[in-house]
C-alpha atoms as a PDB file:
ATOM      1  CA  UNK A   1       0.000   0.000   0.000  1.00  0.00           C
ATOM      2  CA  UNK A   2       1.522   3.527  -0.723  1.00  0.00           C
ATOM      3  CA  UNK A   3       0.524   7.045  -0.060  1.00  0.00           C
ATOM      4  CA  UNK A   4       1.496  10.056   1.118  1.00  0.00           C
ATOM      5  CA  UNK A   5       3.490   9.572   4.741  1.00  0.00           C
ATOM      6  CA  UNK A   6       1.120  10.917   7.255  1.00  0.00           C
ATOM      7  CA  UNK A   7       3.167  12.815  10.235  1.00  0.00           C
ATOM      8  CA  UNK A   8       1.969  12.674  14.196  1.00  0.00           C
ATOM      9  CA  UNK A   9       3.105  14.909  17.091  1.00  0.00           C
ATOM     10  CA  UNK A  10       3.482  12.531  19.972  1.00  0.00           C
ATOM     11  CA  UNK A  11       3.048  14.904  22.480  1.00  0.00           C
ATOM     12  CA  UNK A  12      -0.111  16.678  21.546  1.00  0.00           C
ATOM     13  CA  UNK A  13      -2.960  16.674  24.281  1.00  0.00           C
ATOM     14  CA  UNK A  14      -1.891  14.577  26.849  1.00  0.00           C
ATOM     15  CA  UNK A  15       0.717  12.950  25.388  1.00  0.00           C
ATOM     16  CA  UNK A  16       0.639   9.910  26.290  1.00  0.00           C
ATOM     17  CA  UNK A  17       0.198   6.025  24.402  1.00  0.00           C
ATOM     18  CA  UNK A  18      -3.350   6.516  22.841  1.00  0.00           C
ATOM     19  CA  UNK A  19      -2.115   8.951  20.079  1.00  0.00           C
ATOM     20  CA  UNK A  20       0.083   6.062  19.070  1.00  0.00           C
ATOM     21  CA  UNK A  21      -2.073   3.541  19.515  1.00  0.00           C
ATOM     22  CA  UNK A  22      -5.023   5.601  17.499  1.00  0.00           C
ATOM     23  CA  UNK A  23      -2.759   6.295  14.716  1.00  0.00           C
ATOM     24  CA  UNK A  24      -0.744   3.218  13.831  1.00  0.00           C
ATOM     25  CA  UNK A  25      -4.420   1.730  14.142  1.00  0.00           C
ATOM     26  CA  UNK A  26      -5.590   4.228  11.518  1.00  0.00           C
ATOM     27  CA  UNK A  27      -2.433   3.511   9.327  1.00  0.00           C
ATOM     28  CA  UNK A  28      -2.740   0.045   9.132  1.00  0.00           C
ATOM     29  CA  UNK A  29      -6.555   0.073   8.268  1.00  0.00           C
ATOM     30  CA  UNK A  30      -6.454   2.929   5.895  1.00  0.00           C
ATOM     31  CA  UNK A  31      -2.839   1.730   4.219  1.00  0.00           C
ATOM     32  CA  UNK A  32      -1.307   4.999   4.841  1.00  0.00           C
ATOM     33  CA  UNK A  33       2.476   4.738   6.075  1.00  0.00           C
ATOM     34  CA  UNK A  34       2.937   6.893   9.094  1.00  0.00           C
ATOM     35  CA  UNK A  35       6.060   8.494  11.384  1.00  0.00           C
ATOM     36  CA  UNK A  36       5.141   9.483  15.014  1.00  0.00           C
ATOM     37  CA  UNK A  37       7.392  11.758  16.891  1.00  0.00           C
ATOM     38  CA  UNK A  38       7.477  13.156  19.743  1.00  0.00           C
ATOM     39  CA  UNK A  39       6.393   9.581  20.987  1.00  0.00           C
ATOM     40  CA  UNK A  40       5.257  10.355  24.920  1.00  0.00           C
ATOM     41  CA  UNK A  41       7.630  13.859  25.173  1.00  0.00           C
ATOM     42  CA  UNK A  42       5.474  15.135  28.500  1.00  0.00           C
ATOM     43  CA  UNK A  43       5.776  12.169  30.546  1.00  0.00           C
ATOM     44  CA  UNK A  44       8.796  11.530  32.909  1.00  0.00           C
ATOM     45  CA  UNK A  45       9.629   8.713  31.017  1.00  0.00           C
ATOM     46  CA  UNK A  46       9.761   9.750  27.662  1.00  0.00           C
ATOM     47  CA  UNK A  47       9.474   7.482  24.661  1.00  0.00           C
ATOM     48  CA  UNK A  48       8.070   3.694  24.325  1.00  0.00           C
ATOM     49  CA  UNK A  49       7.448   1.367  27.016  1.00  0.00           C
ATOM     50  CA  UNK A  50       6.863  -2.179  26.892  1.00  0.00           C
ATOM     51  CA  UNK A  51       3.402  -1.867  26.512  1.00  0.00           C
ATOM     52  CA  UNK A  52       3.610   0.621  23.353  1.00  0.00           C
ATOM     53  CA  UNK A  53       6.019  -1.939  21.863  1.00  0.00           C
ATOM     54  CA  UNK A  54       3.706  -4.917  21.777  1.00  0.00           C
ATOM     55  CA  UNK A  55       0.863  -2.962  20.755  1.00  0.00           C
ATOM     56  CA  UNK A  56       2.930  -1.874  17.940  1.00  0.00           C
ATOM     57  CA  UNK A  57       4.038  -5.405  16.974  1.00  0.00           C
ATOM     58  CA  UNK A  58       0.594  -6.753  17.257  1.00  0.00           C
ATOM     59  CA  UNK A  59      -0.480  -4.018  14.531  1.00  0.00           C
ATOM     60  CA  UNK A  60       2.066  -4.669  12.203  1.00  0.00           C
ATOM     61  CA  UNK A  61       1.979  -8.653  12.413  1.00  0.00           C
ATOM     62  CA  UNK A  62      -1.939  -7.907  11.132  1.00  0.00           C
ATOM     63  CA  UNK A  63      -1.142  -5.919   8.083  1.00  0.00           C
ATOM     64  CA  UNK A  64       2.476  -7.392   7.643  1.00  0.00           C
ATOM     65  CA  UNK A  65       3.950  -3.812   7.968  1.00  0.00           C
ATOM     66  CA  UNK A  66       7.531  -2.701   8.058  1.00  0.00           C
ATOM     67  CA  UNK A  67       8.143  -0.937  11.793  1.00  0.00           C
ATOM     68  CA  UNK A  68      11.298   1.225  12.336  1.00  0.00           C
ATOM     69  CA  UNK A  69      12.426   3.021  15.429  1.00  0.00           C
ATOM     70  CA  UNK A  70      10.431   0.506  17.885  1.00  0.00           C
ATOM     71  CA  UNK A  71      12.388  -0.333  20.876  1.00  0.00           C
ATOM     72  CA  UNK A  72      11.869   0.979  24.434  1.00  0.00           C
ATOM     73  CA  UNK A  73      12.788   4.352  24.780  1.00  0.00           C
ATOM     74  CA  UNK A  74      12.443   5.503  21.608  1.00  0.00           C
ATOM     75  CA  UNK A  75      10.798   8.558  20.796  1.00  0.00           C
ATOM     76  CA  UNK A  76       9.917   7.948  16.925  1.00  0.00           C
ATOM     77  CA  UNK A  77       8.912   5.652  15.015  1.00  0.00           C
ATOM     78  CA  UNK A  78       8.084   4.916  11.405  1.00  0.00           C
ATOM     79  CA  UNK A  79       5.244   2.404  10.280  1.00  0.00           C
ATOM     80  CA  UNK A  80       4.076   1.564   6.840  1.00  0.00           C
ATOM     81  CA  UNK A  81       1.010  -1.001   6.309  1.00  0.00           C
ATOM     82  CA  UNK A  82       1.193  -3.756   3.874  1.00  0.00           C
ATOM     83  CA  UNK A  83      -2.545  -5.493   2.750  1.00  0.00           C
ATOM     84  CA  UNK A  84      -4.580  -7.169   6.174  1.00  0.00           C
ATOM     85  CA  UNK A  85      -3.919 -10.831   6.571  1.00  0.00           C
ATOM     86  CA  UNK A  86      -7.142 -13.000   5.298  1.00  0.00           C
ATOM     87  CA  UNK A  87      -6.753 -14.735   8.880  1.00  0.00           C
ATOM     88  CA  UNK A  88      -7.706 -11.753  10.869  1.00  0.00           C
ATOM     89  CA  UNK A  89     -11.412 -11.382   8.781  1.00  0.00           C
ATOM     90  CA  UNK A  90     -11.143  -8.010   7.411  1.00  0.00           C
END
């Protein structure tokens, strides 16, 4: 899938994990590659926790996306969607 790279401040409104979580979501189902930066800026602990990370994984394992950037701590992070597996009923 290919179009235009969609870019997401991290750290807008609270800044936390849903703006990630909302937006790779998006990405995969819409087939629109995506960079988030910024990834959790506010928080004392900056950047992605465990948590983020498997979320992450589990979206890209359903549309067979490329991930770059993902590791804990990191503070951006580049996904781009591939087609939705026939196994997951989309």
């Amino acid at each position: 899938m290919a179009g235009p790279r969609v870019e997401v401040d991290g750290s807008i409104m609270e800044g936390g994990g849903q703006i990630l979580r909302v937006s790779t979501a998006l990405s995969c189902l819409l087939g629109l590659p995506l960079r988030v930066q910024k990834i959790r800026a506010g928080r004392s602990t900056p950047g992605l926790r465990p948590q983020h990370l498997s979320g992450l994984e589990m979206i890209r394992d359903f549309c067979d996306g490329q991930l770059e950037g993902a590791e804990i701590g990191s503070t951006e992070i580049m996904f781009t969607p591939e087609k939705i597996k026939a196994e997951h009923g989309l």
